[in-house]
N, C-alpha and C. Protein backbone atom coordinates (compact mmCIF):
# COMPACT_ATOMS: atom_id res chain seq x y z
N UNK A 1 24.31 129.42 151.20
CA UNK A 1 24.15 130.40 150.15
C UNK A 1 22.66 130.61 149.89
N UNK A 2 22.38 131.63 149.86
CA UNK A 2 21.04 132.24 149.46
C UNK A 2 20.71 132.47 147.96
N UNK A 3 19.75 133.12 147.70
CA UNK A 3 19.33 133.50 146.33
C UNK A 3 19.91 134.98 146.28
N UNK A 4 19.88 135.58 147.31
CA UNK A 4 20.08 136.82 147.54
C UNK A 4 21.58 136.95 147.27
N UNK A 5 22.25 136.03 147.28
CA UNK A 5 24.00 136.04 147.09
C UNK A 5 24.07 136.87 144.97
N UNK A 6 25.13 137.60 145.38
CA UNK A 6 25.07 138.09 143.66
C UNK A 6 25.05 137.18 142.64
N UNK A 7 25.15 137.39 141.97
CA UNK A 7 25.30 136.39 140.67
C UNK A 7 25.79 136.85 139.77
N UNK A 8 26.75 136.24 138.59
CA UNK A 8 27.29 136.29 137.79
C UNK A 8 27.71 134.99 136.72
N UNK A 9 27.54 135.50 135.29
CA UNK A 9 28.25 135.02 134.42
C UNK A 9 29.50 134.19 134.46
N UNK A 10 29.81 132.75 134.10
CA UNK A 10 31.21 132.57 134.35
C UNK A 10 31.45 131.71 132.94
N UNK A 11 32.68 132.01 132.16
CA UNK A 11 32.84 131.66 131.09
C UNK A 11 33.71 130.22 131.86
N UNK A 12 34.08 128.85 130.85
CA UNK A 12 35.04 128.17 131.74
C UNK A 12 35.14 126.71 130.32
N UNK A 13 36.41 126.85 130.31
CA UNK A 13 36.71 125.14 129.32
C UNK A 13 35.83 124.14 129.64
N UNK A 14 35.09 123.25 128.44
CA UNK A 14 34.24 122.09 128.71
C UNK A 14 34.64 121.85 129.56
N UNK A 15 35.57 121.02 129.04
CA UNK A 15 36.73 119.65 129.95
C UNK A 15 36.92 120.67 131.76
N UNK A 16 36.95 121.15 132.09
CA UNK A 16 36.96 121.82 133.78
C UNK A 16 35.83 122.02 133.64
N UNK A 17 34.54 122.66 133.39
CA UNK A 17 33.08 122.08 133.84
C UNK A 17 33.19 120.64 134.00
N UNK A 18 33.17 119.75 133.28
CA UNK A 18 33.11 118.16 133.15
C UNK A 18 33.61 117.72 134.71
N UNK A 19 35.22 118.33 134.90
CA UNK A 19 36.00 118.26 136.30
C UNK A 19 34.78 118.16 137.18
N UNK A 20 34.75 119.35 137.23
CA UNK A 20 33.92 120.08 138.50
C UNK A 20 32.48 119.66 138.69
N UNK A 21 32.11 119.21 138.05
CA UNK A 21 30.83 118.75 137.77
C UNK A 21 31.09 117.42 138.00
N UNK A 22 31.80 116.66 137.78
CA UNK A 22 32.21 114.97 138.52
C UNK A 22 32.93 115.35 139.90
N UNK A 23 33.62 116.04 140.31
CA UNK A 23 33.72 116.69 141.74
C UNK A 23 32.49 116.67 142.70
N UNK A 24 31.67 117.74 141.67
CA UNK A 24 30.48 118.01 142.68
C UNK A 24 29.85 116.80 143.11
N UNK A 25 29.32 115.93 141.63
CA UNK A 25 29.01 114.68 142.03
C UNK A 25 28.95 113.77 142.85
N UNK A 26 30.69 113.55 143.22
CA UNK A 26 31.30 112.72 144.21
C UNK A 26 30.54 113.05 145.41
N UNK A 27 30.53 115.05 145.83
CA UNK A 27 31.04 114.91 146.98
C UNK A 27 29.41 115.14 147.46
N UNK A 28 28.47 115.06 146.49
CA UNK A 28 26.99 115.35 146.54
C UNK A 28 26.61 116.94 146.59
N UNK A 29 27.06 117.56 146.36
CA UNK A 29 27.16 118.91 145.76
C UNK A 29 26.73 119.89 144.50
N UNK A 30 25.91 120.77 144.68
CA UNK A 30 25.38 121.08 143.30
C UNK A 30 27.06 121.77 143.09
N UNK A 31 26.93 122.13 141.64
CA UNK A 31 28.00 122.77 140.72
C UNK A 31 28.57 124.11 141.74
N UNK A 32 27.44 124.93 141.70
CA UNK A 32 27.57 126.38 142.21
C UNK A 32 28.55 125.89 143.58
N UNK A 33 27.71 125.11 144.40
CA UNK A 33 28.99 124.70 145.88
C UNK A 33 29.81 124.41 145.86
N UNK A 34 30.04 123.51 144.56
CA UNK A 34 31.92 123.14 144.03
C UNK A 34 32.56 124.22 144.65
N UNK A 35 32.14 125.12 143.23
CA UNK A 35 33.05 126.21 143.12
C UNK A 35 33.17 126.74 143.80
N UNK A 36 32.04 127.49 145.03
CA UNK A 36 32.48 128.04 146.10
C UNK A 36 33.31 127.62 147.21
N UNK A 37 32.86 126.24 147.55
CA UNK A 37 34.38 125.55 148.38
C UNK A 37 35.56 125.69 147.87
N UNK A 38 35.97 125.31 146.36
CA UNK A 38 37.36 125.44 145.79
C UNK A 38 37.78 126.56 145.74
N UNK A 39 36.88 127.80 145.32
CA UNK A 39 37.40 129.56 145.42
C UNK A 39 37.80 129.27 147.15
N UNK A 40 36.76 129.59 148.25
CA UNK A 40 37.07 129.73 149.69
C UNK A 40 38.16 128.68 149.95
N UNK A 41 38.82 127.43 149.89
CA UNK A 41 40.12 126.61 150.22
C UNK A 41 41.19 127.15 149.36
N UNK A 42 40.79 127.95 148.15
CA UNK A 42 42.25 128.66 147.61
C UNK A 42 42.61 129.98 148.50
N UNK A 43 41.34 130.74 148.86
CA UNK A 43 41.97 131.90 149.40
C UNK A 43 42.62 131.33 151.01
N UNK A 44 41.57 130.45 151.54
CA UNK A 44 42.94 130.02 152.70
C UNK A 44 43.84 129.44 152.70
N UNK A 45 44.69 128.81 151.42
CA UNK A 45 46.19 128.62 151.71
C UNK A 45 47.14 129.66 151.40
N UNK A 46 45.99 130.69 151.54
CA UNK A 46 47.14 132.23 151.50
C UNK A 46 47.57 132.43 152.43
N UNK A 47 48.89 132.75 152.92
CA UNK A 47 49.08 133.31 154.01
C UNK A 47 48.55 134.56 155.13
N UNK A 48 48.14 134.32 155.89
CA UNK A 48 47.58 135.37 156.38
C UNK A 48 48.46 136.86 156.03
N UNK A 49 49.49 137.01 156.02
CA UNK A 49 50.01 138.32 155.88
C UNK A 49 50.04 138.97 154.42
N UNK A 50 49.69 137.85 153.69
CA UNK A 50 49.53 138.49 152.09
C UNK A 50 47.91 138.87 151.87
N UNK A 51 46.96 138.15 152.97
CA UNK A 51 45.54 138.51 152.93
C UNK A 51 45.93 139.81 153.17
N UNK A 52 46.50 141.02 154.40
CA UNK A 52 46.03 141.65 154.85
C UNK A 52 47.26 142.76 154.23
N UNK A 53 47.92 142.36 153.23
CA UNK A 53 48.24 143.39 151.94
C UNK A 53 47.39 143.17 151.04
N UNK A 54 46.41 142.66 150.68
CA UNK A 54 45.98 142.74 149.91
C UNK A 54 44.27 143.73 150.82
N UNK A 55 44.44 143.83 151.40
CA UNK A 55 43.20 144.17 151.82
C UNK A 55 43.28 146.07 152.56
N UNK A 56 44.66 146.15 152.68
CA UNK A 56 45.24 147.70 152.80
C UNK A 56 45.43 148.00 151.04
N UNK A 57 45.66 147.67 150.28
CA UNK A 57 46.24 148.34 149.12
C UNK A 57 44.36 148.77 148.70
């Protein structure tokens, strides 16, 4: 990830910062990489054929 990647605002419950932030910890990870591994491993246990309705609609 670059600097150049967009950026945005993210509102989120203490207690799941706290999560994610002892996540990151573990796995030696700043915060921001958490989240981007956990967003990118949710969209791949989609099935591929619901990716590519979602990507015609």
């Amino acid at each position: 990830m670059s600097r150049t990647d967009q950026q945005f605002k993210l509102r989120m419950p203490a207690a799941l910062r706290a999560q994610i932030e002892r996540s990151a910890w573990a796995a030696r990870r700043s915060l921001n990489a958490e989240i981007v591994i956990r967003l990118e491993a949710s969209f791949a246990q989609v099935a591929p054929s619901t990716n590519e309705q979602e990507r015609s609609a």
